[in-house]
Protein backbone atom coordinates (compact mmCIF):
# COMPACT_ATOMS: atom_id res chain seq x y z
CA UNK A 1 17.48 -0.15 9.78
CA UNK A 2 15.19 -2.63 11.49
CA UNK A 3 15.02 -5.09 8.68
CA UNK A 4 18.51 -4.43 8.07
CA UNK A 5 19.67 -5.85 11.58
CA UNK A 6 17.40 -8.46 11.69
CA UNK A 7 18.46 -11.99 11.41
CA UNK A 8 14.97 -13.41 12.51
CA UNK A 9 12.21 -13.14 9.65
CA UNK A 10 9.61 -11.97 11.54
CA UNK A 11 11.43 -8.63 12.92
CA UNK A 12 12.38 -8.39 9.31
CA UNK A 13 9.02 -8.44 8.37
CA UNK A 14 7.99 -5.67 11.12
CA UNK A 15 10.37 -3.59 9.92
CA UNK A 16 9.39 -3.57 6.29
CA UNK A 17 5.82 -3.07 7.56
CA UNK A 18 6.98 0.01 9.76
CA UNK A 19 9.31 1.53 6.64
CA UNK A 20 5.86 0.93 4.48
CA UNK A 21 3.44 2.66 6.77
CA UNK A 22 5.82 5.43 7.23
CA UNK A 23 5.29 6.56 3.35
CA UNK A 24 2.04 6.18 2.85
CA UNK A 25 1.08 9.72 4.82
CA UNK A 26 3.65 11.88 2.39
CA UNK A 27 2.03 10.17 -0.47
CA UNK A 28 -1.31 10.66 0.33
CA UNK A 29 -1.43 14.55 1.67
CA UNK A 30 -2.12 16.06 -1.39
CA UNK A 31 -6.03 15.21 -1.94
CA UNK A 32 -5.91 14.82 -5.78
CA UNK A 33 -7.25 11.97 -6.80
CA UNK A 34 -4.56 10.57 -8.84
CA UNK A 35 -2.33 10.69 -5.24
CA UNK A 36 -5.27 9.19 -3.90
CA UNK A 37 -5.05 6.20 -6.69
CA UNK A 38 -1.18 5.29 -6.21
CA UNK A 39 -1.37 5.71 -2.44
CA UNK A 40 -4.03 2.77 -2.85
CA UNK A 41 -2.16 1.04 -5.39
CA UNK A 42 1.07 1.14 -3.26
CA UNK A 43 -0.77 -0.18 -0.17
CA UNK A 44 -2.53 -2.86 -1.92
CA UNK A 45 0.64 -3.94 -3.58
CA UNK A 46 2.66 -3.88 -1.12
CA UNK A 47 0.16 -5.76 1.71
CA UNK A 48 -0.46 -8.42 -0.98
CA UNK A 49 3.91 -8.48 -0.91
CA UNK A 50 3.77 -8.41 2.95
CA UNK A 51 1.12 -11.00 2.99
CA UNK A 52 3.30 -13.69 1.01
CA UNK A 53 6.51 -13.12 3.06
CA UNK A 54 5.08 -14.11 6.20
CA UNK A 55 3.22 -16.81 4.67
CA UNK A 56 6.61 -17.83 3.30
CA UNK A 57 8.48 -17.27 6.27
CA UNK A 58 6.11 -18.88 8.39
CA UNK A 59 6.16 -22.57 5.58
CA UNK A 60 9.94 -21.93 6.35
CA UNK A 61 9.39 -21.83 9.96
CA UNK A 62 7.29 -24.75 10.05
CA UNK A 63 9.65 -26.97 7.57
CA UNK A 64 12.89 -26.07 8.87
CA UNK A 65 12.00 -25.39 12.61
CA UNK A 66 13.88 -22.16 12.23
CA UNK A 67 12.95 -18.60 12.10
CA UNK A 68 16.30 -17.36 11.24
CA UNK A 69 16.96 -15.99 7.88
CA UNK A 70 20.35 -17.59 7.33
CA UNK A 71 18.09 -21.41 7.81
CA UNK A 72 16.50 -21.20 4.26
CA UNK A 73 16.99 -24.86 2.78
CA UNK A 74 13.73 -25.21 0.97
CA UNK A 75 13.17 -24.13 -2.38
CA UNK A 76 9.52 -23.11 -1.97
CA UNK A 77 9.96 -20.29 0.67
CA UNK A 78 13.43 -19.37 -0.80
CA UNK A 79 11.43 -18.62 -3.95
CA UNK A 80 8.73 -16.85 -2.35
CA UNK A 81 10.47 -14.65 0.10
CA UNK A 82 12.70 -13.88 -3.41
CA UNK A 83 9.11 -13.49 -5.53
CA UNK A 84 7.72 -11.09 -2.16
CA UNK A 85 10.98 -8.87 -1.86
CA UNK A 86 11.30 -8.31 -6.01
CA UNK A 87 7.45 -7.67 -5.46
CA UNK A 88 8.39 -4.59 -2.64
CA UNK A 89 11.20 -3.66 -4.33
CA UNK A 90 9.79 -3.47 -7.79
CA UNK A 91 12.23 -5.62 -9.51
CA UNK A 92 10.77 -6.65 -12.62
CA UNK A 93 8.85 -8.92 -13.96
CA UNK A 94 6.71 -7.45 -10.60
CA UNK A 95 7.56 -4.03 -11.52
CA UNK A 96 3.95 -3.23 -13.15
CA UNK A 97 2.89 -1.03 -10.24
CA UNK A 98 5.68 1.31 -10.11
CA UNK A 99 5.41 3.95 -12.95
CA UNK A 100 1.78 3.98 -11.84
CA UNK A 101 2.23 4.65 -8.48
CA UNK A 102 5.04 7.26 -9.49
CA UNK A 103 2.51 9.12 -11.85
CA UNK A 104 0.48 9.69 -9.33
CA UNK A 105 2.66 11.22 -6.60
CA UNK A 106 4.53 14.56 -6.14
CA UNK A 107 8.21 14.62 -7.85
CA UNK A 108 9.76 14.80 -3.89
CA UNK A 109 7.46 12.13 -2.77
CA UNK A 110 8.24 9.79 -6.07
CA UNK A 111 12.09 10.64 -5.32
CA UNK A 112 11.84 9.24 -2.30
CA UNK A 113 9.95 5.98 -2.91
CA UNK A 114 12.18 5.50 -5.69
CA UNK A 115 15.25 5.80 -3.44
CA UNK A 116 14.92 5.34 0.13
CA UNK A 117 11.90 3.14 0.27
């Protein structure tokens, strides 16, 4: 709801990192190894995701003088907040990680990062 509300990047940014933390307990309580694996391969993923949106919101930041998420008038961060969102989200051609991470998690657990998250 957080990133939702948000018209500033970096509260969009803490929200996403908030709804991301929030998962990774229910996928990691059963202590199989393979929930073990995707929990590690969602985190990884998704910091690396986390990572470039800041990065890019920050370039925008510094370019545009504007935090604000309707002030995007650069191509560069345009395309990398677009590249790190498809990379959250999934959204192919980033979509490599998903059936992994899915395999490896409960069918309640892999319902809900399909849906909600």
């Amino acid at each position: 709801m957080m990133t939702f509300a948000s018209s500033h990047w970096l509260l969009a940014w803490m929200g996403l990192e908030m709804n991301t933390l929030a998962i990774i307990p229910l996928m990691a309580q059963h202590h199989h190894p393979r929930a073990v694996e995707a929990t590690t391969k969602y985190f990884l993923t998704q910091a690396a995701a986390a990572a470039t949106l800041l990065f890019a919101s920050v370039t925008n930041a510094w370019l545009t003088g504007q935090w604000e998420i309707q002030q995007i008038t650069h191509p560069l961060p345009s395309t990398m907040i677009t590249l790190a969102l498809a990379l959250k989200i999934g959204l192919a051609p980033l979509h490599a990680w998903l059936p992994e991470v899915l395999q490896g998690l409960d069918l309640t657990t892999g319902l809900i990062l399909s849906t909600w998250q």
